[in-house]
C-alpha atoms as a PDB file:
ATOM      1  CA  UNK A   1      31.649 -19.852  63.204  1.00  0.00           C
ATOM      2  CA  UNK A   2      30.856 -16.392  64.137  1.00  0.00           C
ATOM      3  CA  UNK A   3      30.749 -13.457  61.922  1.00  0.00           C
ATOM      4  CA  UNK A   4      31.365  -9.855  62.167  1.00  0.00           C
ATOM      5  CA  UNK A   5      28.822  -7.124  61.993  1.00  0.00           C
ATOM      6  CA  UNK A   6      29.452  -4.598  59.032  1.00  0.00           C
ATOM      7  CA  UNK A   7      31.042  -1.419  60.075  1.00  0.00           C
ATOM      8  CA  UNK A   8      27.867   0.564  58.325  1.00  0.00           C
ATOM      9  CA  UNK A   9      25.949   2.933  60.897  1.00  0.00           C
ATOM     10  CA  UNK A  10      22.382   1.386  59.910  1.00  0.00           C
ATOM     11  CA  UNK A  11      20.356   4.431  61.757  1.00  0.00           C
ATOM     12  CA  UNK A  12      20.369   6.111  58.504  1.00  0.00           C
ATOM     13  CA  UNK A  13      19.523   3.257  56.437  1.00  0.00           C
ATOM     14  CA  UNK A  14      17.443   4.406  53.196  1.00  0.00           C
ATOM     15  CA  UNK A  15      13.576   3.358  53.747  1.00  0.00           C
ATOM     16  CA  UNK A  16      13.272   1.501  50.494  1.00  0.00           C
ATOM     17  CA  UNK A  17      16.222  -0.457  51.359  1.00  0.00           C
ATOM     18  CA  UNK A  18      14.812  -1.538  55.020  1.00  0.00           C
ATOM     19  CA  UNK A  19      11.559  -2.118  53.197  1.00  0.00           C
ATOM     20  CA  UNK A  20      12.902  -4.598  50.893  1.00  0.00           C
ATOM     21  CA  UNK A  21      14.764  -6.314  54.002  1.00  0.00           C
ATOM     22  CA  UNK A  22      11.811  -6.382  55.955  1.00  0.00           C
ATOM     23  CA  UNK A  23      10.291  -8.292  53.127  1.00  0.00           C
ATOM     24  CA  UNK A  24      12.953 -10.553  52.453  1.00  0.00           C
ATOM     25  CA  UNK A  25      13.016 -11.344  56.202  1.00  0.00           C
ATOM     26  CA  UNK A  26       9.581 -12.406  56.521  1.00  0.00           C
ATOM     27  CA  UNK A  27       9.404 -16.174  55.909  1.00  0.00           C
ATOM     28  CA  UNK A  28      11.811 -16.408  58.752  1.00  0.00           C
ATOM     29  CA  UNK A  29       9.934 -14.606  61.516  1.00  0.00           C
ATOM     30  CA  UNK A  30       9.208 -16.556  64.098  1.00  0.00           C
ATOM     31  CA  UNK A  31      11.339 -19.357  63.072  1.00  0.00           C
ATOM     32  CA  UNK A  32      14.483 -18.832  63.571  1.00  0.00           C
ATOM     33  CA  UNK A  33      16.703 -17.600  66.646  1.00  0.00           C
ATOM     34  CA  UNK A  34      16.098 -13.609  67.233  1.00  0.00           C
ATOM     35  CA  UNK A  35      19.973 -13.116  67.170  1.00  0.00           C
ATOM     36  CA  UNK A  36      20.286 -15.496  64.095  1.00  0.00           C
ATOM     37  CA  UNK A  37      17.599 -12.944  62.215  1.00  0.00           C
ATOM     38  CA  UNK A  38      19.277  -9.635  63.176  1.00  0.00           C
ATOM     39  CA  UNK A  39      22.539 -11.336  62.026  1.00  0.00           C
ATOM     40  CA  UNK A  40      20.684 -12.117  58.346  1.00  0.00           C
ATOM     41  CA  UNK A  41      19.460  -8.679  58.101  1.00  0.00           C
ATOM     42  CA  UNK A  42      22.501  -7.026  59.129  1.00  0.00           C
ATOM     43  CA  UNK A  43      24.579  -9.285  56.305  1.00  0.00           C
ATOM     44  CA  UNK A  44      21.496  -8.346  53.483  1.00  0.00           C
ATOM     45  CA  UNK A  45      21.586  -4.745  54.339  1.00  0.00           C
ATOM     46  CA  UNK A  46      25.160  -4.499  53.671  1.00  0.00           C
ATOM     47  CA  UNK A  47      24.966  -6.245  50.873  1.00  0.00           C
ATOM     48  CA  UNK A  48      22.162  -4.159  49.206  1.00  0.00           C
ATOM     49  CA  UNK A  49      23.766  -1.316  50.216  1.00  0.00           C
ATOM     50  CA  UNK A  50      27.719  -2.290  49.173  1.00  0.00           C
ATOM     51  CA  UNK A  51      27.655  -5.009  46.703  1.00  0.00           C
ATOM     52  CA  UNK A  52      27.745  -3.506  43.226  1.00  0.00           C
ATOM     53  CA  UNK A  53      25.009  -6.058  42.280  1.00  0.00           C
ATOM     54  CA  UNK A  54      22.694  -5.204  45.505  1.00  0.00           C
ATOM     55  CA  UNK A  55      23.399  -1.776  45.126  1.00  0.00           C
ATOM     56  CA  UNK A  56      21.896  -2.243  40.963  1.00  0.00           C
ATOM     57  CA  UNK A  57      18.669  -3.968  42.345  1.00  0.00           C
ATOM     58  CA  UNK A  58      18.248  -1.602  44.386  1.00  0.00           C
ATOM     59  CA  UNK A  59      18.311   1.234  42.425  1.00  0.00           C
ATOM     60  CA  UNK A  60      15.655  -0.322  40.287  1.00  0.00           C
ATOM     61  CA  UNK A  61      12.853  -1.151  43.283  1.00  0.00           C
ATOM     62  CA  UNK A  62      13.376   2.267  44.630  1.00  0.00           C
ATOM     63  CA  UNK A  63      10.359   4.075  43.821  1.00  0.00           C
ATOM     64  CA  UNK A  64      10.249   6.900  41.110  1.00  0.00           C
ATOM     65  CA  UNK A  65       9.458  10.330  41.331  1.00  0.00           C
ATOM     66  CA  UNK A  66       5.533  10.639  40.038  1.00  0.00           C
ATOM     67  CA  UNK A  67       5.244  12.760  37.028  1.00  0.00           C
ATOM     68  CA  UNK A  68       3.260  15.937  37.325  1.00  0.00           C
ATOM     69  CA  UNK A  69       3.269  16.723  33.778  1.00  0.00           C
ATOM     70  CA  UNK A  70       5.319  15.427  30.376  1.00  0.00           C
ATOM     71  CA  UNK A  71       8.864  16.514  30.079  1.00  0.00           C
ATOM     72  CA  UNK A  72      12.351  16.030  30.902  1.00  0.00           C
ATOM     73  CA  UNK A  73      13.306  14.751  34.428  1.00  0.00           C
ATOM     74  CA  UNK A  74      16.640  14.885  36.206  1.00  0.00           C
ATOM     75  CA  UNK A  75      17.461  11.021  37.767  1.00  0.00           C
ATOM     76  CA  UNK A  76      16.583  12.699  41.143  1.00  0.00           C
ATOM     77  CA  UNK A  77      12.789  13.597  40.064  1.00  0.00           C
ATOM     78  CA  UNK A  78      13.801  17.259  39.481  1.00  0.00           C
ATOM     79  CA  UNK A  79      12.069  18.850  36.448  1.00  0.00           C
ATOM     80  CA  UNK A  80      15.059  20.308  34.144  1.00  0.00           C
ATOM     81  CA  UNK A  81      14.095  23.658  33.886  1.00  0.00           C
ATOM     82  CA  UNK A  82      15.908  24.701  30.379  1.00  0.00           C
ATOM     83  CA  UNK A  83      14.310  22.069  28.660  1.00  0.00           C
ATOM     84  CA  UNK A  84      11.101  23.122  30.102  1.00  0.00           C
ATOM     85  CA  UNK A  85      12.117  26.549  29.153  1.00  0.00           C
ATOM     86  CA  UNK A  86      13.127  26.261  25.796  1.00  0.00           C
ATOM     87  CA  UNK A  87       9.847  23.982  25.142  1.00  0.00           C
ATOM     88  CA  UNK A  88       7.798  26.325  26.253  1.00  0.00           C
ATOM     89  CA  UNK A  89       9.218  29.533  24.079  1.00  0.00           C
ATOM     90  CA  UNK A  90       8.282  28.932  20.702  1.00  0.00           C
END
């Protein structure tokens, strides 16, 4: 039985993403066929990166944006500046 690859260009793959693949992939290093592992991490990748419930696990191990100071942050790690503002202006 032979399986198609996912349409997905992977040369923009998020790092976290290829991280977690790597990892996943790791027991079968060395074990199994080359072309058989490339063929599991092409099938996880898409998963993780199309599945609603890979893309939700995901999402959680990605890392966080460090926090410089207490306050408000936008979900990209952005500091919301009117909150900051507003706090700051009493």
């Amino acid at each position: 039985m032979t399986h198609s690859k996912p349409d997905d260009d992977t040369s923009n793959i998020d790092p976290s993403v290829a991280d977690e693949v790597a990892r996943a992939m790791e027991p079968y290093r060395g074990v199994m066929p080359p072309e058989v592992q490339q063929t599991m991490e092409e099938i996880l990748t898409h998963a993780l990166l199309t599945h609603p419930i890979g893309s939700l696990l995901m999402n959680r191990v990605k890392p966080r944006a460090e926090r410089i100071r207490s306050g408000v942050e936008q979900a990209d790690g952005s500091a919301a500046h009117e909150a900051t503002k507003k706090a700051g202006s009493k």
